[in-house]
PDB file of N, CA and C in Angstrom:
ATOM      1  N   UNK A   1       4.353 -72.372  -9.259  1.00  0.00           N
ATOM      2  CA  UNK A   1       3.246 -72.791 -10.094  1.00  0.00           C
ATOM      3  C   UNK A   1       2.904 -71.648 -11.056  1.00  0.00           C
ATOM      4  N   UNK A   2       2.749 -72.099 -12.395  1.00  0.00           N
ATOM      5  CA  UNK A   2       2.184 -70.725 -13.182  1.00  0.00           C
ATOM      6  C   UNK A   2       0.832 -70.924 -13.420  1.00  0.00           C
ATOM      7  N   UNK A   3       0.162 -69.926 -14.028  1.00  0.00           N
ATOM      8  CA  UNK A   3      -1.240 -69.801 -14.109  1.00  0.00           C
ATOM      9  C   UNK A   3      -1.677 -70.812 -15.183  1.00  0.00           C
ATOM     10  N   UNK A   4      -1.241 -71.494 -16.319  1.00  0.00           N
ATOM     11  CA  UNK A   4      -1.441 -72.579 -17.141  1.00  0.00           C
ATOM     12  C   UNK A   4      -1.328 -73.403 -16.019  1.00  0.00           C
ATOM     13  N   UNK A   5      -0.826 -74.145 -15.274  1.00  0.00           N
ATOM     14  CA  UNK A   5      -0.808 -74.936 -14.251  1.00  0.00           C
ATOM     15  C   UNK A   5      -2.413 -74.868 -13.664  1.00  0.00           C
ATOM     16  N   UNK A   6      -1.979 -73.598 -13.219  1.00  0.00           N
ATOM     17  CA  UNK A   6      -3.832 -73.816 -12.273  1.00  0.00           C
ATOM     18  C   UNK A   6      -4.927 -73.569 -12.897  1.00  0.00           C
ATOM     19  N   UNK A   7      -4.666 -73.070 -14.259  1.00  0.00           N
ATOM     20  CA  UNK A   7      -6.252 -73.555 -14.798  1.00  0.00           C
ATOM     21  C   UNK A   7      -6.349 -74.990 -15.233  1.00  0.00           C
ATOM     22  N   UNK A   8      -5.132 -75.520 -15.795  1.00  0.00           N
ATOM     23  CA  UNK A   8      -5.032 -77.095 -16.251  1.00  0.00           C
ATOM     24  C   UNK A   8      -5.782 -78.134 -14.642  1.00  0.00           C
ATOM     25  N   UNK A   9      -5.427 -77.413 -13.320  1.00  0.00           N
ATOM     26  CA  UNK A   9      -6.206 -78.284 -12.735  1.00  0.00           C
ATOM     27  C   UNK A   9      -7.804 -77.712 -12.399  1.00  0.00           C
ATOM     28  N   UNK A  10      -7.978 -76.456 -12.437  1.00  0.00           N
ATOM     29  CA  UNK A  10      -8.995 -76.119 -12.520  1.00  0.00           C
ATOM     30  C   UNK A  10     -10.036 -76.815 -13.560  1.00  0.00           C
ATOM     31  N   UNK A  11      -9.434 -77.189 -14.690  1.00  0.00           N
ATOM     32  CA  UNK A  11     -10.370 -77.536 -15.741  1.00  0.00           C
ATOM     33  C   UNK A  11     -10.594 -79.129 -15.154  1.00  0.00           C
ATOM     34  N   UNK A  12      -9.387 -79.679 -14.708  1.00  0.00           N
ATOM     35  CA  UNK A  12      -9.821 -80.973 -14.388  1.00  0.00           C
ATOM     36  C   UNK A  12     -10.470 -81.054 -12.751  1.00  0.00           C
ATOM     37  N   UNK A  13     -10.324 -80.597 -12.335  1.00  0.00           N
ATOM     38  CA  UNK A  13     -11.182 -80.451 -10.711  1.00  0.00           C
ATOM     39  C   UNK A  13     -13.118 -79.854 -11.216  1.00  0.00           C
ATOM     40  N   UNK A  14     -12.770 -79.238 -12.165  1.00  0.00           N
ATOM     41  CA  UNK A  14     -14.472 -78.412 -11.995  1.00  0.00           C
ATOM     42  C   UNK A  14     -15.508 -79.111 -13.378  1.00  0.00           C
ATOM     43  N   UNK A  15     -13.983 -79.809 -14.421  1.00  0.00           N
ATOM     44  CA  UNK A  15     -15.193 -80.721 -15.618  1.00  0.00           C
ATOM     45  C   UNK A  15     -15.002 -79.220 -16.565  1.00  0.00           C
ATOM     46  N   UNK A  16     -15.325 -78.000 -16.218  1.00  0.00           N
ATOM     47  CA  UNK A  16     -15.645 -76.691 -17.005  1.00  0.00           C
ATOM     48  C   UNK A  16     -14.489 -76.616 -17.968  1.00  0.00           C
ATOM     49  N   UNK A  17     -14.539 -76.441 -19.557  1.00  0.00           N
ATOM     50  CA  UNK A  17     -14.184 -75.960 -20.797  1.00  0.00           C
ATOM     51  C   UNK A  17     -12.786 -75.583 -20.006  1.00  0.00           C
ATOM     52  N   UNK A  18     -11.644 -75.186 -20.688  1.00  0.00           N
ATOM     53  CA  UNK A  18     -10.633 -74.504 -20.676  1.00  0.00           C
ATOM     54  C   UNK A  18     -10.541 -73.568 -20.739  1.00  0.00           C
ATOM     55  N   UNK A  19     -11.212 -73.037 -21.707  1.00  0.00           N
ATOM     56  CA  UNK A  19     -11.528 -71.504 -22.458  1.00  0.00           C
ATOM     57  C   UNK A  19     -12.597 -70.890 -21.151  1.00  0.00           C
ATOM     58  N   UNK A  20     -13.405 -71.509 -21.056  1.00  0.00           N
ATOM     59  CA  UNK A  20     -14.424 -70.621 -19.877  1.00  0.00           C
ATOM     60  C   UNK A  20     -13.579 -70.258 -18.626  1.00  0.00           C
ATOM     61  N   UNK A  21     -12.486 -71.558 -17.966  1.00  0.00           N
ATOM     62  CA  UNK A  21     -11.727 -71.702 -16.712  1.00  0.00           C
ATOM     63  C   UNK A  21     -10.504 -70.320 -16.616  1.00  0.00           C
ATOM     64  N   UNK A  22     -10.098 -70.182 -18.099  1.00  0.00           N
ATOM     65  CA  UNK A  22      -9.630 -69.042 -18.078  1.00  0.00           C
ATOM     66  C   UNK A  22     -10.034 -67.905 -18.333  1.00  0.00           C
ATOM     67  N   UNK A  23     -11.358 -67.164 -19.190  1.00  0.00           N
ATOM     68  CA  UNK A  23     -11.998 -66.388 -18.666  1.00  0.00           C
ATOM     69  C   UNK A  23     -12.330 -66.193 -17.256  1.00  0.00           C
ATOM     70  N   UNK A  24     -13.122 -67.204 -16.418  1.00  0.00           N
ATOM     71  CA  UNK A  24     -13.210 -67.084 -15.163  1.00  0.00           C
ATOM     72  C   UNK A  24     -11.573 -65.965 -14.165  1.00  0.00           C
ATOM     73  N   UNK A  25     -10.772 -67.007 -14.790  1.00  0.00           N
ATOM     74  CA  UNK A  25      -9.547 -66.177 -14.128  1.00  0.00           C
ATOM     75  C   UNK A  25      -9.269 -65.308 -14.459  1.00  0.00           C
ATOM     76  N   UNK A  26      -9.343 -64.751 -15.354  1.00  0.00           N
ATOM     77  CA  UNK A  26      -9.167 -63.285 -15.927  1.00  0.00           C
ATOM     78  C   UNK A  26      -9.897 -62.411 -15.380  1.00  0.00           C
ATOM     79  N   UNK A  27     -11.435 -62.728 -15.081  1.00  0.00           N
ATOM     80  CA  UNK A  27     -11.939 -61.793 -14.780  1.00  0.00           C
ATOM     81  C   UNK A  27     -12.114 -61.329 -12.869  1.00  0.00           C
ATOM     82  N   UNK A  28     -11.273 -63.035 -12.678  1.00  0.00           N
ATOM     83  CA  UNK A  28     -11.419 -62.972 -10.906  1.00  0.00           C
ATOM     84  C   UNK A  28      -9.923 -61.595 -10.883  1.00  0.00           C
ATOM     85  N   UNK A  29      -9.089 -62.049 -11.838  1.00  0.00           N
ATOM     86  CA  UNK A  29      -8.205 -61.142 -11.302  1.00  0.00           C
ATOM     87  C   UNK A  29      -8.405 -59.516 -11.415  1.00  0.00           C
ATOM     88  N   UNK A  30      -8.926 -59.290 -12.797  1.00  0.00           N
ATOM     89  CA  UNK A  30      -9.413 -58.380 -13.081  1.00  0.00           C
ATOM     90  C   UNK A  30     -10.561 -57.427 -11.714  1.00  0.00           C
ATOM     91  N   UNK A  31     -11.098 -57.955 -10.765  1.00  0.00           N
ATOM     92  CA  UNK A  31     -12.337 -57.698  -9.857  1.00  0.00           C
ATOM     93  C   UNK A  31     -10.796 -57.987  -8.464  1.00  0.00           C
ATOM     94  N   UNK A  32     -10.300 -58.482  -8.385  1.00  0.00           N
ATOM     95  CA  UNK A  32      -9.413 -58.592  -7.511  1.00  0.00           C
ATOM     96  C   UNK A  32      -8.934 -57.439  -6.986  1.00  0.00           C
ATOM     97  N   UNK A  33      -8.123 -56.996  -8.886  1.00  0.00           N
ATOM     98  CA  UNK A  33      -7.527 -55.442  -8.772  1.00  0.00           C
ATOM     99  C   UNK A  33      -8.081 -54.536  -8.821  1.00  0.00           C
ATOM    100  N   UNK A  34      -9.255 -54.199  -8.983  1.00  0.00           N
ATOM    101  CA  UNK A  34     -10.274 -53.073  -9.168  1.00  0.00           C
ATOM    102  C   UNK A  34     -10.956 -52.992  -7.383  1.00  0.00           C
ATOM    103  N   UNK A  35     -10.988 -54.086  -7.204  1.00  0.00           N
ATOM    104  CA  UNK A  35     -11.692 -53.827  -5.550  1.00  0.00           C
ATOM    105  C   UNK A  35     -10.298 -53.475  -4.558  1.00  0.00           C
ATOM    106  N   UNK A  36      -9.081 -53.744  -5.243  1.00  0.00           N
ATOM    107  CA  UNK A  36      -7.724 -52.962  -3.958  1.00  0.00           C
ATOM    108  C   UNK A  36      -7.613 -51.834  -4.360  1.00  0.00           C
ATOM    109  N   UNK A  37      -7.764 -51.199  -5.631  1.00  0.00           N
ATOM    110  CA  UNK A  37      -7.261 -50.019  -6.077  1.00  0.00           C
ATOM    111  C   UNK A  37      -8.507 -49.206  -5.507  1.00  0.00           C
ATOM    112  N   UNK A  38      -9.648 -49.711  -5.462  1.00  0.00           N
ATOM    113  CA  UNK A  38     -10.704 -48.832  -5.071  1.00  0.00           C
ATOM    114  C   UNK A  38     -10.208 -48.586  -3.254  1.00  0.00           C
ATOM    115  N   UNK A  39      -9.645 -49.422  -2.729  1.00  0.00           N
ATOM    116  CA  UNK A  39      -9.709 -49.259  -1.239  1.00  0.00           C
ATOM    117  C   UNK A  39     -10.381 -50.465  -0.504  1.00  0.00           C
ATOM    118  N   UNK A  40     -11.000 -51.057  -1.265  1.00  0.00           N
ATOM    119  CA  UNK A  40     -11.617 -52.420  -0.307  1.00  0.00           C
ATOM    120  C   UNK A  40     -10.780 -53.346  -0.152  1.00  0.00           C
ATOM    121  N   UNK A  41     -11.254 -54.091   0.807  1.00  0.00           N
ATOM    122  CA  UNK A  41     -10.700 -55.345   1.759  1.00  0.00           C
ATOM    123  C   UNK A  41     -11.607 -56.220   0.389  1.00  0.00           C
ATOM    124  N   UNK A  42     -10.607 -56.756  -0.343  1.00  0.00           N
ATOM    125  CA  UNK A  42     -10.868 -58.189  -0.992  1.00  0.00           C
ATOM    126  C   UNK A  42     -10.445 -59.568  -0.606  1.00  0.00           C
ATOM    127  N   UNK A  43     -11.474 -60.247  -0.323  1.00  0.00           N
ATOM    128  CA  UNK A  43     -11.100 -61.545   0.711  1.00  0.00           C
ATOM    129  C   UNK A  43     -11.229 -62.641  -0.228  1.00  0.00           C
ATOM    130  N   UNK A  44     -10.513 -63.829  -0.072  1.00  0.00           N
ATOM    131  CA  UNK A  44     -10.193 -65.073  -0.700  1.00  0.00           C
ATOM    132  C   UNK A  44     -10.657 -66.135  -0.052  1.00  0.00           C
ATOM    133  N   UNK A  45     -11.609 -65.939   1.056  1.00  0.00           N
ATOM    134  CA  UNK A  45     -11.733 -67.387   1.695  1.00  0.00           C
ATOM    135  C   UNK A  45     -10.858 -67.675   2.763  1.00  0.00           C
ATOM    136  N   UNK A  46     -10.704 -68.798   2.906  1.00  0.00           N
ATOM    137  CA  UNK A  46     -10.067 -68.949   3.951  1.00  0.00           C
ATOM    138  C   UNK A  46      -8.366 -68.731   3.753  1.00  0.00           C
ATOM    139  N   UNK A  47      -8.611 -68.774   2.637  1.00  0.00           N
ATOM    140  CA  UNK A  47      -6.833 -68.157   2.064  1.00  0.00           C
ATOM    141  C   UNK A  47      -6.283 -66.680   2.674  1.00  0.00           C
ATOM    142  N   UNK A  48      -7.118 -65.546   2.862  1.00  0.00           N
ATOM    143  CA  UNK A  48      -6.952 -64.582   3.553  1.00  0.00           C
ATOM    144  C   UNK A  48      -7.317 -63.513   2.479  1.00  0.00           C
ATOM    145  N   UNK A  49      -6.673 -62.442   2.895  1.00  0.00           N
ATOM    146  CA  UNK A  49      -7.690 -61.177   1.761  1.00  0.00           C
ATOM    147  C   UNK A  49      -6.216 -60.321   1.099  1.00  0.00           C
ATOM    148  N   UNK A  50      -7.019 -59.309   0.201  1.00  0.00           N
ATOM    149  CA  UNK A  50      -6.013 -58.486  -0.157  1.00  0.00           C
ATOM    150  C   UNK A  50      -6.355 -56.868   0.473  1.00  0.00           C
ATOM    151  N   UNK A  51      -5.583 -55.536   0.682  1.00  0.00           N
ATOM    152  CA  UNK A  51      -6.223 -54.798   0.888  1.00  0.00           C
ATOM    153  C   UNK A  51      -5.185 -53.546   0.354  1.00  0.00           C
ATOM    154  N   UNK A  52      -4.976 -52.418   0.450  1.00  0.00           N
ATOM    155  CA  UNK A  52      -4.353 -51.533  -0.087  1.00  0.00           C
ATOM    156  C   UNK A  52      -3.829 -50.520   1.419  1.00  0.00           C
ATOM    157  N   UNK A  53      -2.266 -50.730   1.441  1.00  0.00           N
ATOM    158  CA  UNK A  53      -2.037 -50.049   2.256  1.00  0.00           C
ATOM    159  C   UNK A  53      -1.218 -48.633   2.488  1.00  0.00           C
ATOM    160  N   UNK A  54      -1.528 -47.810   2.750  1.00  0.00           N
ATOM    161  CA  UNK A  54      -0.415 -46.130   2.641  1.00  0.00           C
ATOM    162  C   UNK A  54       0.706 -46.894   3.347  1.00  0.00           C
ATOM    163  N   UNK A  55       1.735 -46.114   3.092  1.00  0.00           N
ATOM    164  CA  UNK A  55       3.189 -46.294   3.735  1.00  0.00           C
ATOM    165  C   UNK A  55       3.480 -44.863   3.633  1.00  0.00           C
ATOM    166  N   UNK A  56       3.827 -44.603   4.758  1.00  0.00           N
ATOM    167  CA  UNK A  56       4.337 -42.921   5.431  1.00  0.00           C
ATOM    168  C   UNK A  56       5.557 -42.457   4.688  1.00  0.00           C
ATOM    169  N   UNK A  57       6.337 -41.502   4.531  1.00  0.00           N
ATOM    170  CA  UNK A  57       7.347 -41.094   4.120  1.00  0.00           C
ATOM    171  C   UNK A  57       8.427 -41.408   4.943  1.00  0.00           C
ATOM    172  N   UNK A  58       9.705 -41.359   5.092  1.00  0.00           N
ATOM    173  CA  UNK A  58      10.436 -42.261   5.885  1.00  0.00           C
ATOM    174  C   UNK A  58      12.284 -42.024   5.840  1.00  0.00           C
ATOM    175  N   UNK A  59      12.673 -41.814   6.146  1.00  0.00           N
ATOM    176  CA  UNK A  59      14.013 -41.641   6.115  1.00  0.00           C
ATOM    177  C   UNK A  59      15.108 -43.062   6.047  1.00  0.00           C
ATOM    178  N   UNK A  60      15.798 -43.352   5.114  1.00  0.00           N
ATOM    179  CA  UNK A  60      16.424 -44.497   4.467  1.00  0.00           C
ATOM    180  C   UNK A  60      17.502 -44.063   4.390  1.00  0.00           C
ATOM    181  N   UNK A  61      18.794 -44.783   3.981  1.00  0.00           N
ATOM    182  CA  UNK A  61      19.948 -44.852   3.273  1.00  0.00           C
ATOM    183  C   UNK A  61      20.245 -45.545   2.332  1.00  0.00           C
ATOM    184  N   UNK A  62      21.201 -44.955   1.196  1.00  0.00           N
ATOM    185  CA  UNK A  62      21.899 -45.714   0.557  1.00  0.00           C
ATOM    186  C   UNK A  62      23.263 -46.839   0.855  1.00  0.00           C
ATOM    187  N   UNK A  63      22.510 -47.704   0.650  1.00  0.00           N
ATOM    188  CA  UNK A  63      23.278 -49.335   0.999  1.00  0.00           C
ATOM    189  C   UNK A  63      25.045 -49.123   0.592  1.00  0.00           C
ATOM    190  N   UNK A  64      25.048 -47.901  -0.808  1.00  0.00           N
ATOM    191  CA  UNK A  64      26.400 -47.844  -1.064  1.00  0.00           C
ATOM    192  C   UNK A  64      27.422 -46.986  -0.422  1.00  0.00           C
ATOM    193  N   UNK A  65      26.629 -46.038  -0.213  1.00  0.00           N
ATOM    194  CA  UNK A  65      27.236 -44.546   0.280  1.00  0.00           C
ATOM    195  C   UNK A  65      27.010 -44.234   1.950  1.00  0.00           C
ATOM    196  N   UNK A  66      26.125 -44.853   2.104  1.00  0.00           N
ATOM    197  CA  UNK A  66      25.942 -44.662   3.574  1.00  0.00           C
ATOM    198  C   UNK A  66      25.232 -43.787   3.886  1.00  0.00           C
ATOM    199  N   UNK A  67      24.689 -42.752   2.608  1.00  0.00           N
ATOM    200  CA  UNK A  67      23.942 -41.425   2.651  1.00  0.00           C
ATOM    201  C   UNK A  67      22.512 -41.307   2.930  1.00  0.00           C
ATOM    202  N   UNK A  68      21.786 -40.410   3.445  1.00  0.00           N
ATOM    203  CA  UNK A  68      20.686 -40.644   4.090  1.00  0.00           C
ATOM    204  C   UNK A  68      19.706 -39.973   3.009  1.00  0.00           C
ATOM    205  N   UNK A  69      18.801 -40.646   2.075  1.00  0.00           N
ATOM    206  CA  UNK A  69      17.510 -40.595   1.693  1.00  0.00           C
ATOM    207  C   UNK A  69      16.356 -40.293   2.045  1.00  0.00           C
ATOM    208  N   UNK A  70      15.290 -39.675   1.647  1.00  0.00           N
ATOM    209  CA  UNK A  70      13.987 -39.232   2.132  1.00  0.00           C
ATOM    210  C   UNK A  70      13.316 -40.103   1.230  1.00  0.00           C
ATOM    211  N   UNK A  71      12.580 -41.360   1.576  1.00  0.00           N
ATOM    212  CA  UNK A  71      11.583 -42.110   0.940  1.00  0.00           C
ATOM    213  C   UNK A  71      10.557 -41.665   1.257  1.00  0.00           C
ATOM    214  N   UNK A  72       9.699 -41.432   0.042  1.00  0.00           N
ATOM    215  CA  UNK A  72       8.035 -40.804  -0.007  1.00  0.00           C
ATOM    216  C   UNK A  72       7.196 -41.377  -0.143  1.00  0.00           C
ATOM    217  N   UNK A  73       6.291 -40.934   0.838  1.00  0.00           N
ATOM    218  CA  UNK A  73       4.685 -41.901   1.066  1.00  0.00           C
ATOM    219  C   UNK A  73       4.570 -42.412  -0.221  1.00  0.00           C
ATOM    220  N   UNK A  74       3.904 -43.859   0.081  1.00  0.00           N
ATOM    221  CA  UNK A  74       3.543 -44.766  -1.586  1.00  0.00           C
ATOM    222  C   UNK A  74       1.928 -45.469  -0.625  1.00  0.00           C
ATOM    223  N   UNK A  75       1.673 -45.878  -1.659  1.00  0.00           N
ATOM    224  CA  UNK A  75       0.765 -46.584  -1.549  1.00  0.00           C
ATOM    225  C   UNK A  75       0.733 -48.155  -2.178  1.00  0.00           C
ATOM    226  N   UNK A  76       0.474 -49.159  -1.503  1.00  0.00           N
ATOM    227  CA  UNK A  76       1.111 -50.917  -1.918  1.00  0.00           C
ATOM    228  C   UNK A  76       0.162 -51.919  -1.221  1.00  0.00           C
ATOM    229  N   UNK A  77      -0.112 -52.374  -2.375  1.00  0.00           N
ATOM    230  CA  UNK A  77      -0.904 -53.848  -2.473  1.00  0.00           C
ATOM    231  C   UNK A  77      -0.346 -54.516  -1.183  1.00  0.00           C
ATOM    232  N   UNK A  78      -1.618 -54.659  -0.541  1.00  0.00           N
ATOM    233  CA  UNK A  78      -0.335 -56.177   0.982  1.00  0.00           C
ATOM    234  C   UNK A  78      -1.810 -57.912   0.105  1.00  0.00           C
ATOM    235  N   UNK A  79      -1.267 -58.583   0.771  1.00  0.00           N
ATOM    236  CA  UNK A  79      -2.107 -59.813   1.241  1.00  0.00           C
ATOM    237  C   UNK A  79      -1.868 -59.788   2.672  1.00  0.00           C
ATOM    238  N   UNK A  80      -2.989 -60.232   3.368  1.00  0.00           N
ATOM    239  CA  UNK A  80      -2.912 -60.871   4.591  1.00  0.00           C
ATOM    240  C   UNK A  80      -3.306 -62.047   4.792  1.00  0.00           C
ATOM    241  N   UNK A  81      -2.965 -63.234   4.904  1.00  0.00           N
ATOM    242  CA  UNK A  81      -3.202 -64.894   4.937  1.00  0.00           C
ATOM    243  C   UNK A  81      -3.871 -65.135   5.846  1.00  0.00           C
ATOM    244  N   UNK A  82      -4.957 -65.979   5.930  1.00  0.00           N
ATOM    245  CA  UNK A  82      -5.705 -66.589   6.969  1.00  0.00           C
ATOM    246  C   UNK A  82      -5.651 -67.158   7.359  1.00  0.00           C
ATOM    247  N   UNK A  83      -5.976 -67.596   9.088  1.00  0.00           N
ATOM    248  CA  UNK A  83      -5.414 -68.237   9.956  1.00  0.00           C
ATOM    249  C   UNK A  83      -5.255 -70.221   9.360  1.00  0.00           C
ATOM    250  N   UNK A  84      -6.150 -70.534   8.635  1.00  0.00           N
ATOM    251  CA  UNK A  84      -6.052 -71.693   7.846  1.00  0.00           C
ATOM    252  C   UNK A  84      -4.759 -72.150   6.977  1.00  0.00           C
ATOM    253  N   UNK A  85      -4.538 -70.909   5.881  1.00  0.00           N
ATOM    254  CA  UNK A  85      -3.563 -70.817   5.205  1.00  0.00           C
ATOM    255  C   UNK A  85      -2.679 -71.085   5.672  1.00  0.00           C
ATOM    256  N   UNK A  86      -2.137 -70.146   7.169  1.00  0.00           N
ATOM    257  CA  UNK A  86      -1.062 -70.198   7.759  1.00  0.00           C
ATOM    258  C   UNK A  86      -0.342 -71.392   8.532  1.00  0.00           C
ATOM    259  N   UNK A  87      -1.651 -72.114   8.900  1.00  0.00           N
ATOM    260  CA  UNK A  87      -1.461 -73.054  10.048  1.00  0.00           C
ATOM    261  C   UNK A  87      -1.444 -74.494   8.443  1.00  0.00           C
ATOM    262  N   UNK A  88      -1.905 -74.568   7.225  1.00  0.00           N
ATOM    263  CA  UNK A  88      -1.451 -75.353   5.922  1.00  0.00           C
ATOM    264  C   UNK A  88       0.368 -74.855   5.832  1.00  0.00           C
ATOM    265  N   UNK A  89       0.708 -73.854   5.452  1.00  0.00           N
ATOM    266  CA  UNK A  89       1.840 -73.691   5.259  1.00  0.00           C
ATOM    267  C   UNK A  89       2.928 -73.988   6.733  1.00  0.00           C
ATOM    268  N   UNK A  90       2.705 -73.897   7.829  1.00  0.00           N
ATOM    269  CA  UNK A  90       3.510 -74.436   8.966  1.00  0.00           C
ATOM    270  C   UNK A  90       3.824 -76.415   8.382  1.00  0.00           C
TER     271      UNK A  90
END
């Protein structure tokens, strides 16, 4: 689904302008990414939340060579889905 998709039903589910339905989304996403980058648990409802997680440094290989890599701590966007979501998608 692309985002023209879900405001096209957004506009028809809520009656609200087009132009407002996509402001709205702009700015949900906009507050989305500003509350993970800050460190908060941003939640969606029963859809589940987003939150920001460290990942440790880590020892890997190359898939070609067989040679052993040192991957360095990052930091990465997760979602976690809610028990609703999950038990819709089963």
């Amino acid at each position: 689904m692309k985002k023209e998709e879900i405001i096209a039903l957004l506009v028809e589910r809520t009656n609200m302008r087009k132009k407002d339905v996509k402001e709205l989304l702009n700015a949900f996403e906009e507050i989305v990414l500003e509350g993970v980058k800050e460190g908060k648990k941003v939640p969606l409802g029963a859809l589940g939340y987003f939150k920001k997680v460290e990942r440790s440094a880590r020892t890997g290989h190359n898939p070609k060579t067989g040679e052993k890599i040192q991957i360095p701590a990052t930091v990465v966007p997760k979602f976690v889905p809610g028990k609703k979501f999950k038990e819709a998608v089963k």
